[in-house]
Protein backbone atom coordinates (compact mmCIF):
# COMPACT_ATOMS: atom_id res chain seq x y z
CA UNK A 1 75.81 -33.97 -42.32
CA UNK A 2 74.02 -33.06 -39.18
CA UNK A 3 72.84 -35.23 -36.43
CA UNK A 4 70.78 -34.67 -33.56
CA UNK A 5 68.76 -36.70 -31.07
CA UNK A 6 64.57 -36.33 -30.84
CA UNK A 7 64.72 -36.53 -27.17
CA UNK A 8 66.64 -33.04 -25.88
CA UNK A 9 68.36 -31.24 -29.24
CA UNK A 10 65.41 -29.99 -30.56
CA UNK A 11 66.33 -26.61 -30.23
CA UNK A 12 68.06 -23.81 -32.43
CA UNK A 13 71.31 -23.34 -33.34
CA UNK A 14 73.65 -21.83 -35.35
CA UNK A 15 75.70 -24.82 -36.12
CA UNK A 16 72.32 -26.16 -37.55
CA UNK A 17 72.04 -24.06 -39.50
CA UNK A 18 69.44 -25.14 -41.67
CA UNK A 19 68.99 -28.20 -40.12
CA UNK A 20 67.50 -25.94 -37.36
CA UNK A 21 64.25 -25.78 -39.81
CA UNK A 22 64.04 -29.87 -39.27
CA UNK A 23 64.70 -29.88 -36.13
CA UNK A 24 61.41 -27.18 -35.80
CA UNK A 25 59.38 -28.98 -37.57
CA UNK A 26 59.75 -31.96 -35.55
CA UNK A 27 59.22 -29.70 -32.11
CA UNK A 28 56.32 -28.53 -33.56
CA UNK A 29 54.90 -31.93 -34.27
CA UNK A 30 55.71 -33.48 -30.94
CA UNK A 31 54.20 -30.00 -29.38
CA UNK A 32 50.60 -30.81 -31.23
CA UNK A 33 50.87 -34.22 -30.17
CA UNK A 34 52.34 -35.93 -32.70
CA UNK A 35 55.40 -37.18 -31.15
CA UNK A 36 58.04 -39.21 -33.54
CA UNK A 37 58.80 -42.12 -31.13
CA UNK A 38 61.73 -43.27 -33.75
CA UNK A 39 64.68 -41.44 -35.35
CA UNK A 40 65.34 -41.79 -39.16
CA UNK A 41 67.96 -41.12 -41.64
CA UNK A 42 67.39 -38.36 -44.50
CA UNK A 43 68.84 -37.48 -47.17
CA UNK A 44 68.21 -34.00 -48.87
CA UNK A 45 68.69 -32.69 -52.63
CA UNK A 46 67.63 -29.61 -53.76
CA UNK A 47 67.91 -26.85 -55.99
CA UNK A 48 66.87 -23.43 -54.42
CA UNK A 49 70.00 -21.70 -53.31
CA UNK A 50 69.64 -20.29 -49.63
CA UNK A 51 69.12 -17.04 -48.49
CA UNK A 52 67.67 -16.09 -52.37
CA UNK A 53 63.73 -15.04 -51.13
CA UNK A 54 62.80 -18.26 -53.10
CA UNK A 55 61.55 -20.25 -50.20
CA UNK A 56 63.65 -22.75 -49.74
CA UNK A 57 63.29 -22.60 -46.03
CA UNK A 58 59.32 -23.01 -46.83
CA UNK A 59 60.26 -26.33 -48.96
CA UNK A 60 62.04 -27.73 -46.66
CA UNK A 61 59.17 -27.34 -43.79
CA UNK A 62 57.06 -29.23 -46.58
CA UNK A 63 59.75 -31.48 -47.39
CA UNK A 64 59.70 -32.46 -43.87
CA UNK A 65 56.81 -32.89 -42.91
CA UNK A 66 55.44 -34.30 -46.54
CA UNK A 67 57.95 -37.28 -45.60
CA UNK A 68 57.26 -37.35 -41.52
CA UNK A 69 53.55 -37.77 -42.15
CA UNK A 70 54.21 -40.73 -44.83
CA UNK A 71 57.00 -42.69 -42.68
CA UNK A 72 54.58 -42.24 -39.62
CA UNK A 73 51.18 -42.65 -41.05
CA UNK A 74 50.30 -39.18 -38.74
CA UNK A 75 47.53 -38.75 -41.46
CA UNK A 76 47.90 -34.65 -41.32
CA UNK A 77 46.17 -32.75 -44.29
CA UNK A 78 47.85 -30.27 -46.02
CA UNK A 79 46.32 -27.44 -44.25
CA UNK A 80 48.10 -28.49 -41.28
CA UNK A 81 51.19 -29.32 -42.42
CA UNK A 82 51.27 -26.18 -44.06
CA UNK A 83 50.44 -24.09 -40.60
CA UNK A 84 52.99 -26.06 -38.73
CA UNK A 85 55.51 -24.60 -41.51
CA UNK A 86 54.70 -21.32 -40.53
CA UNK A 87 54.46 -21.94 -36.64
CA UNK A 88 58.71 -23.31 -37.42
CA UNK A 89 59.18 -19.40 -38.82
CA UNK A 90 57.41 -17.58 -36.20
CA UNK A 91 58.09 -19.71 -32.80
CA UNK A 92 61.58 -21.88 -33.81
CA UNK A 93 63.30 -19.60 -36.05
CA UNK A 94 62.46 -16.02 -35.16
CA UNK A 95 60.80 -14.68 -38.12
CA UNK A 96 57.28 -12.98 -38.29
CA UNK A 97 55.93 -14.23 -41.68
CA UNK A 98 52.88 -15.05 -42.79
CA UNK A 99 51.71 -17.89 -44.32
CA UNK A 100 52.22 -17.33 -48.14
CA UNK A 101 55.65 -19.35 -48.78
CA UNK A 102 54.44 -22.86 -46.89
CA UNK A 103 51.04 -22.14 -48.35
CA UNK A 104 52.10 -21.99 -52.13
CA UNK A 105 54.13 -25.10 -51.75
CA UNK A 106 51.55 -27.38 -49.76
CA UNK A 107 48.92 -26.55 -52.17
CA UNK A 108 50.60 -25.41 -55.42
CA UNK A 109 49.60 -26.66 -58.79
CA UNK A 110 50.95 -27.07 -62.31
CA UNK A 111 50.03 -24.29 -64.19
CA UNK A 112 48.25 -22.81 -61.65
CA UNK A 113 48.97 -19.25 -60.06
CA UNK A 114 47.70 -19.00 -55.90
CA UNK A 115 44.87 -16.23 -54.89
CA UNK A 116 45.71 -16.64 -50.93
CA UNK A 117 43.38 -14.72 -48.47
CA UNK A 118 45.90 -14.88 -45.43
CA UNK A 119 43.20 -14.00 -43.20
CA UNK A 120 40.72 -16.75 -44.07
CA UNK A 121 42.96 -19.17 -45.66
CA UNK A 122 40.30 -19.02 -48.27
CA UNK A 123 42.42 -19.70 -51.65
CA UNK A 124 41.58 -19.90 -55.29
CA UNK A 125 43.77 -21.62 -58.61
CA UNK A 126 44.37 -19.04 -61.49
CA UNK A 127 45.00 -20.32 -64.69
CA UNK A 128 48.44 -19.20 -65.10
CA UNK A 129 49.45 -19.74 -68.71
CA UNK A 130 51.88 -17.52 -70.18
CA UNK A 131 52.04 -19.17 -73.85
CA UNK A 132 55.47 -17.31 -75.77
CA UNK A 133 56.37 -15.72 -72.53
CA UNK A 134 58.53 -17.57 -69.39
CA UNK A 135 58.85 -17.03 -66.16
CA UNK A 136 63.04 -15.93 -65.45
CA UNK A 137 64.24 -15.81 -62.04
CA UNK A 138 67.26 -13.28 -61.55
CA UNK A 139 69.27 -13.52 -58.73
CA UNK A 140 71.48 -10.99 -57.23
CA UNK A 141 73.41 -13.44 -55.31
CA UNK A 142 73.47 -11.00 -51.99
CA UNK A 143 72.47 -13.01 -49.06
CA UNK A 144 70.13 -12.12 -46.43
CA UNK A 145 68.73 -14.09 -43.16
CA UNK A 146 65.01 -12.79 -42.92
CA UNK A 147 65.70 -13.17 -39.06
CA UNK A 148 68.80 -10.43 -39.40
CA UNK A 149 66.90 -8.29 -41.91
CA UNK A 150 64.22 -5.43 -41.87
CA UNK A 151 61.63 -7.87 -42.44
CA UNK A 152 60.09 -8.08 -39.14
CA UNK A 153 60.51 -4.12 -38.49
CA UNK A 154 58.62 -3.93 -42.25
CA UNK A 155 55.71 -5.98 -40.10
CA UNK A 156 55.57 -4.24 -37.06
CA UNK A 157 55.72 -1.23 -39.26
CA UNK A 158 52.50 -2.13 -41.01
CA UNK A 159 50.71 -3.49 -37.46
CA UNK A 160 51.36 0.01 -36.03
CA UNK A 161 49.67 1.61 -39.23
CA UNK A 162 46.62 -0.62 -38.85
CA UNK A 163 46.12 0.15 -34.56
CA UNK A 164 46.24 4.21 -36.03
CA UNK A 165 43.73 3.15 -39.22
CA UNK A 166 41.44 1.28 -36.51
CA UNK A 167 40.99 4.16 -34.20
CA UNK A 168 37.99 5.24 -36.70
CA UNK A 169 38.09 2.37 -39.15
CA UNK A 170 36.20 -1.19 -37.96
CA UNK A 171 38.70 -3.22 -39.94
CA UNK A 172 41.40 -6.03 -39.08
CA UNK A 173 43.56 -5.88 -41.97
CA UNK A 174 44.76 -2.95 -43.94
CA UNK A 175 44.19 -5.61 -47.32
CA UNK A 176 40.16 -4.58 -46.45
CA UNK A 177 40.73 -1.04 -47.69
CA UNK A 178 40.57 0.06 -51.18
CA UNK A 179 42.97 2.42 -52.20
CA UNK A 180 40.05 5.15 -52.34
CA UNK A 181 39.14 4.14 -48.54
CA UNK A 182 42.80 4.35 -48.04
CA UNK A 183 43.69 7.67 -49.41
CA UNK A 184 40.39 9.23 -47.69
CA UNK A 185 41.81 7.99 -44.07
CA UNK A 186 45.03 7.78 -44.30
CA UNK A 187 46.14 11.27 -42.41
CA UNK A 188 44.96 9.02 -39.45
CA UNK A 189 48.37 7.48 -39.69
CA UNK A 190 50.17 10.42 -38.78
CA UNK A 191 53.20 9.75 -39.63
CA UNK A 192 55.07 9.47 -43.49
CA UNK A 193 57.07 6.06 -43.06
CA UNK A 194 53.93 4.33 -42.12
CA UNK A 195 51.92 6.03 -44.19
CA UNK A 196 53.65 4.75 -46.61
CA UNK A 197 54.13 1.56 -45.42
CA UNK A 198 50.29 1.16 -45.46
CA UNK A 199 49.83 2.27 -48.70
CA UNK A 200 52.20 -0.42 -50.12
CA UNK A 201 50.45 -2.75 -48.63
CA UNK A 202 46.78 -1.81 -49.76
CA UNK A 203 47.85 -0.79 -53.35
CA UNK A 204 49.75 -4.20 -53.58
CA UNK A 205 46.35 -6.13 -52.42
CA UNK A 206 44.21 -4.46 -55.12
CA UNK A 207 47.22 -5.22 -57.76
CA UNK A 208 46.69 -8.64 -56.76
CA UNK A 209 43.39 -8.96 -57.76
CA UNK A 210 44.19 -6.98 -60.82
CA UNK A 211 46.43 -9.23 -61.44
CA UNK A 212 43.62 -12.31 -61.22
CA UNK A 213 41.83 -10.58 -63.75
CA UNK A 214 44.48 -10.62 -66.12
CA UNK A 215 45.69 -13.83 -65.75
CA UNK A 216 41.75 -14.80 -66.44
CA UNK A 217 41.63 -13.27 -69.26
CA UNK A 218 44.96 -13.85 -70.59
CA UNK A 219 46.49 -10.02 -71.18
CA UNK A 220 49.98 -10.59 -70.19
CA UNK A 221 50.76 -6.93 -71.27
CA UNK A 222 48.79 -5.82 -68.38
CA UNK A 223 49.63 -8.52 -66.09
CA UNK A 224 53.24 -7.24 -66.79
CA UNK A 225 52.61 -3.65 -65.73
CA UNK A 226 51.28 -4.81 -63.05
CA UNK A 227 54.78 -6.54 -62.05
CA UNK A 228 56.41 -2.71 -63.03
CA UNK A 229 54.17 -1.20 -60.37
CA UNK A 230 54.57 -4.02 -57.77
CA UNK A 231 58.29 -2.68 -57.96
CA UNK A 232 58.52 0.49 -57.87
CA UNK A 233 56.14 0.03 -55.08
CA UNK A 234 58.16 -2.40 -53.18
CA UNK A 235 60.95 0.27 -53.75
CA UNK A 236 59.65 3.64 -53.29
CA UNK A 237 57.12 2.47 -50.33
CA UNK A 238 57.53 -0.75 -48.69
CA UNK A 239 61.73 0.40 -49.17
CA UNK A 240 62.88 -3.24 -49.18
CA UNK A 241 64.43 -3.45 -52.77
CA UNK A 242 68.52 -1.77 -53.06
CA UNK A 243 70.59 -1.40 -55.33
CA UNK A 244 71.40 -4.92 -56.57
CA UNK A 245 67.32 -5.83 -56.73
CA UNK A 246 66.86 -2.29 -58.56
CA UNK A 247 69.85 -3.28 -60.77
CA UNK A 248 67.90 -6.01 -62.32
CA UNK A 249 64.14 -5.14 -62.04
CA UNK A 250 64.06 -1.75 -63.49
CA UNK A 251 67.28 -2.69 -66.48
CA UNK A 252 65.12 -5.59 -67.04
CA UNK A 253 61.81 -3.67 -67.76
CA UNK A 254 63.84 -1.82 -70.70
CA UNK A 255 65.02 -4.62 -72.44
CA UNK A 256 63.35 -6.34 -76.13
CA UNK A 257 60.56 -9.09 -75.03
CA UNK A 258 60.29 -8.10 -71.56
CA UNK A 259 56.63 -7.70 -70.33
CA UNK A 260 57.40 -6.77 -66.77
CA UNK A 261 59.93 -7.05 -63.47
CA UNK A 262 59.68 -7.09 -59.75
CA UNK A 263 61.48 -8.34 -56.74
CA UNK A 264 60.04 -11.19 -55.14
CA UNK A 265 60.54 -12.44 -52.04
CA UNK A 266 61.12 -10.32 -48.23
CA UNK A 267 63.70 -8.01 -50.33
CA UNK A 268 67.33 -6.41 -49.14
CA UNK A 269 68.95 -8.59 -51.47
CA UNK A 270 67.71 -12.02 -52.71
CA UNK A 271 65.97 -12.28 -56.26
CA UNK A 272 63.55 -10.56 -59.05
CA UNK A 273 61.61 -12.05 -61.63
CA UNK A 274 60.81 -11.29 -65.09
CA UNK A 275 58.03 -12.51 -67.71
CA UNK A 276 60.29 -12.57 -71.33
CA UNK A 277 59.64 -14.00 -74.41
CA UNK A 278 60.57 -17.37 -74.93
CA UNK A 279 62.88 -15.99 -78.02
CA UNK A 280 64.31 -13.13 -76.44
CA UNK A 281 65.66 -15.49 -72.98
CA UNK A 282 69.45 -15.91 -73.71
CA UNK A 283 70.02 -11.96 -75.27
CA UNK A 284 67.70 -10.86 -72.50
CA UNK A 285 70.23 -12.72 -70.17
CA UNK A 286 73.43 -11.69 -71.84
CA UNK A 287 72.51 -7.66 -71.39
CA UNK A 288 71.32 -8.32 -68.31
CA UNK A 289 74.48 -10.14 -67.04
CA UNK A 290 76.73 -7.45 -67.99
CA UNK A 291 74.77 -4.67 -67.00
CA UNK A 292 74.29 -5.97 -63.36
CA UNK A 293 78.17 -6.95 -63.20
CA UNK A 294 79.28 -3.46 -64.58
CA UNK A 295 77.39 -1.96 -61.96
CA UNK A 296 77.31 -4.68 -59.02
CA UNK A 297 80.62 -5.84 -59.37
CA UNK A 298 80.09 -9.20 -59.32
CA UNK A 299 77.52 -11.84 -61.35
CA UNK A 300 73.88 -12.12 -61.09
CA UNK A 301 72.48 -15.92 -61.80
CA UNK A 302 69.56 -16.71 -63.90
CA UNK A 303 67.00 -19.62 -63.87
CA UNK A 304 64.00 -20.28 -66.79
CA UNK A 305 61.07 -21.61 -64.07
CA UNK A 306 57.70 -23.22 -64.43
CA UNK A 307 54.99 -23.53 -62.02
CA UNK A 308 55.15 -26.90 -60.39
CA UNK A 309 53.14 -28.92 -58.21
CA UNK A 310 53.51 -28.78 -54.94
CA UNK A 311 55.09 -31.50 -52.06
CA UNK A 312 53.97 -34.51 -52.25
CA UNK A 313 54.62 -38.22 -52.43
CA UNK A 314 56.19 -39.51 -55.83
C-alpha cells in the first residue's frame, strides 16, 4: 500500500516506486490547473508485469487520470489526458519519451492497429486483423528502468544526428527523410554511431508505413518481414536489443508458423513479439522455452494478446 498526502508529497521517490507515476499525474493536473481539492482511496489490479517495455507505466498514467477525470467531473478529452501522461515521463520521472505508449492506450481500439504522427498528433486506425495468426508476447524477464537505461542517450543520439542533417537539410524530424534522401545526405553526419542511429530511425519510419499497407491489404507474410527487418534493425543500428531479446526474436523467426519477430518496447532487456499461427502457439512455445533457457539460463514467459480498447469507463 502506499499513502501520500495531495498537499506537499507530490514528489518522487524511490520508496514510491510506482506510486511515483500517481503521484505525477496528480502534480501535473494541479500544475494545469486542475487541482484535486479531495484525497481518495484506489485500488489497482493489473496484469502487465513492470519493467517488461509493455507500458505499464503508460496504463497506469491512463488509469489515473481515466478515473481522476470521472470522480472529479474535470471534463479532460483524451488528447489531454494522454499529453499529461507523457509530461509524468519527461518532467516527474526522468525519462525522454515520446508520446507513443500514453497515445496507444488513450486512443486504442479493438482490432485496430495505431498510425501515430508524433509530430502532428495526426493519427489513423488500421484494420489490424490477423485471421489464423496471433499476436505472442515473449518476455525475457530481464528488468530495466528506462530512466537507468540507454534510452535517453539513444534520443540525444538521434537529436544530435538531426542538428548535423539540418545544417543543409530544412527538416525537423529525421521521420521526413526517405531512405533515398537519407542515404544521399547522410555523410553530413560525420560520424558512424549516429549515422547509424539516424538510419534506424528513417528506415524504421518508412517500414511503418509499409507496414500500413500490408495490414490494408491483408499480406501478413509481408507484414511479418517487415517485423524481421524492424529487428535486425533495432539490433544492428539503433543497438538496443542483447542477448536475451536476440535469444527470442531471431530463434523465433526459424520456427514452423512463425511469420515474423521483433523486440518491442525501449529494448536492453524487456520483451519481443511474434505473429504465429494459431495451431502452431503451444509447440512454438515449448521450443522456444527451452531454447531461451539453454542459452539464458533462466525462463522466458509467454502471453497470447489481442488488441484491446483503450482506458475508459466500464
Amino acid at each position: 500500500m502506499i499513502a501520500f498526502s495531495l498537499e506537499n508529497e507530490l514528489v518522487n521517490t524511490p520508496e514510491a516506486n510506482w506510486g511515483n507515476f500517481v503521484k505525477g499525474y496528480l502534480l501535473k493536473l494541479k500544475e494545469a490547473g486542475h487541482a484535486i481539492q479531495t484525497g481518495f482511496e484506489l485500488v489497482i489490479e493489473g496484469t502487465i508485469p513492470n519493467g517488461s517495455g509493455l507500458s505499464s507505466s503508460a496504463s497506469l498514467e491512463l488509469l489515473v487520470g481515466t478515473v481522476v477525470n470521472d470522480l472529479y467531473h474535470l471534463g479532460l478529452d483524451k488528447l489531454t489526458l494522454v499529453q499529461l501522461g507523457q509530461k509524468v515521463e519527461n518532467e516527474f520521472i526522468g525519462v525522454n519519451s515520446g508520446i507513443m505508449d500514453q497515445f496507444a492506450i488513450g486512443f486504442g481500439e479493438i482490432g485496430k492497429a495505431i498510425l501515430l504522427d508524433t509530430n502532428t498528433l495526426k493519427y489513423e486506425l488500421v484494420p489490424a486483423e490477423f485471421g489464423d495468426y496471433k499476436i505472442v508476447i515473449m518476455n525475457t524477464n530481464k528488468r530495466r528502468e528506462l530512466a537507468d537505461s540507454k534510452y535517453n542517450e539513444r534520443r540525444a543520439e538521434c537529436e544530435e544526428a538531426l542538428k548535423r542533417l539540418q545544417t543543409k537539410l530544412e527538416i525537423t524530424a529525421l521521420g521526413q527523410l526517405t531512405p533515398t534522401e537519407f542515404e544521399e545526405n547522410r555523410a553530413l553526419i560525420g560520424d558512424v554511431t549516429l549515422e547509424k542511429r539516424a538510419k534506424h530511425a528513417v528506415y524504421e519510419n518508412e517500414r511503418t508505413k509499409l507496414a500500413k499497407t500490408c495490414l490494408e491489404a491483408g499480406e501478413l507474410q509481408a507484414f511479418g518481414q517487415l517485423l524481421n527487418a524492424s529487428h535486425e534493425s533495432l539490433k544492428n543500428d539503433y543497438e538496443v536489443t542483447g542477448i536475451e531479446l536476440d535469444t527470442l526474436a531471431e530463434t523465433a523467426q526459424g520456427l514452423s508458423g512463425v511469420l515474423g519477430a521483433r523486440m518491442t518496447g525501449a529494448g536492453f532487456g524487456g520483451c519481443g513479439i511474434a505473429l504465429v499461427a494459431t495451431s502452431e502457439i503451444e509447440t512454438f512455445i515449448t521450443k522456444l522455452s527451452a531454447t531461451y533457457l539453454e542459452k539464458i539460463g533462466y525462463a522466458a514467459s509467454f502471453y497470447v494478446a489481442t488488441i484491446a480498447d483503450g482506458a475508459r469507463k466500464l
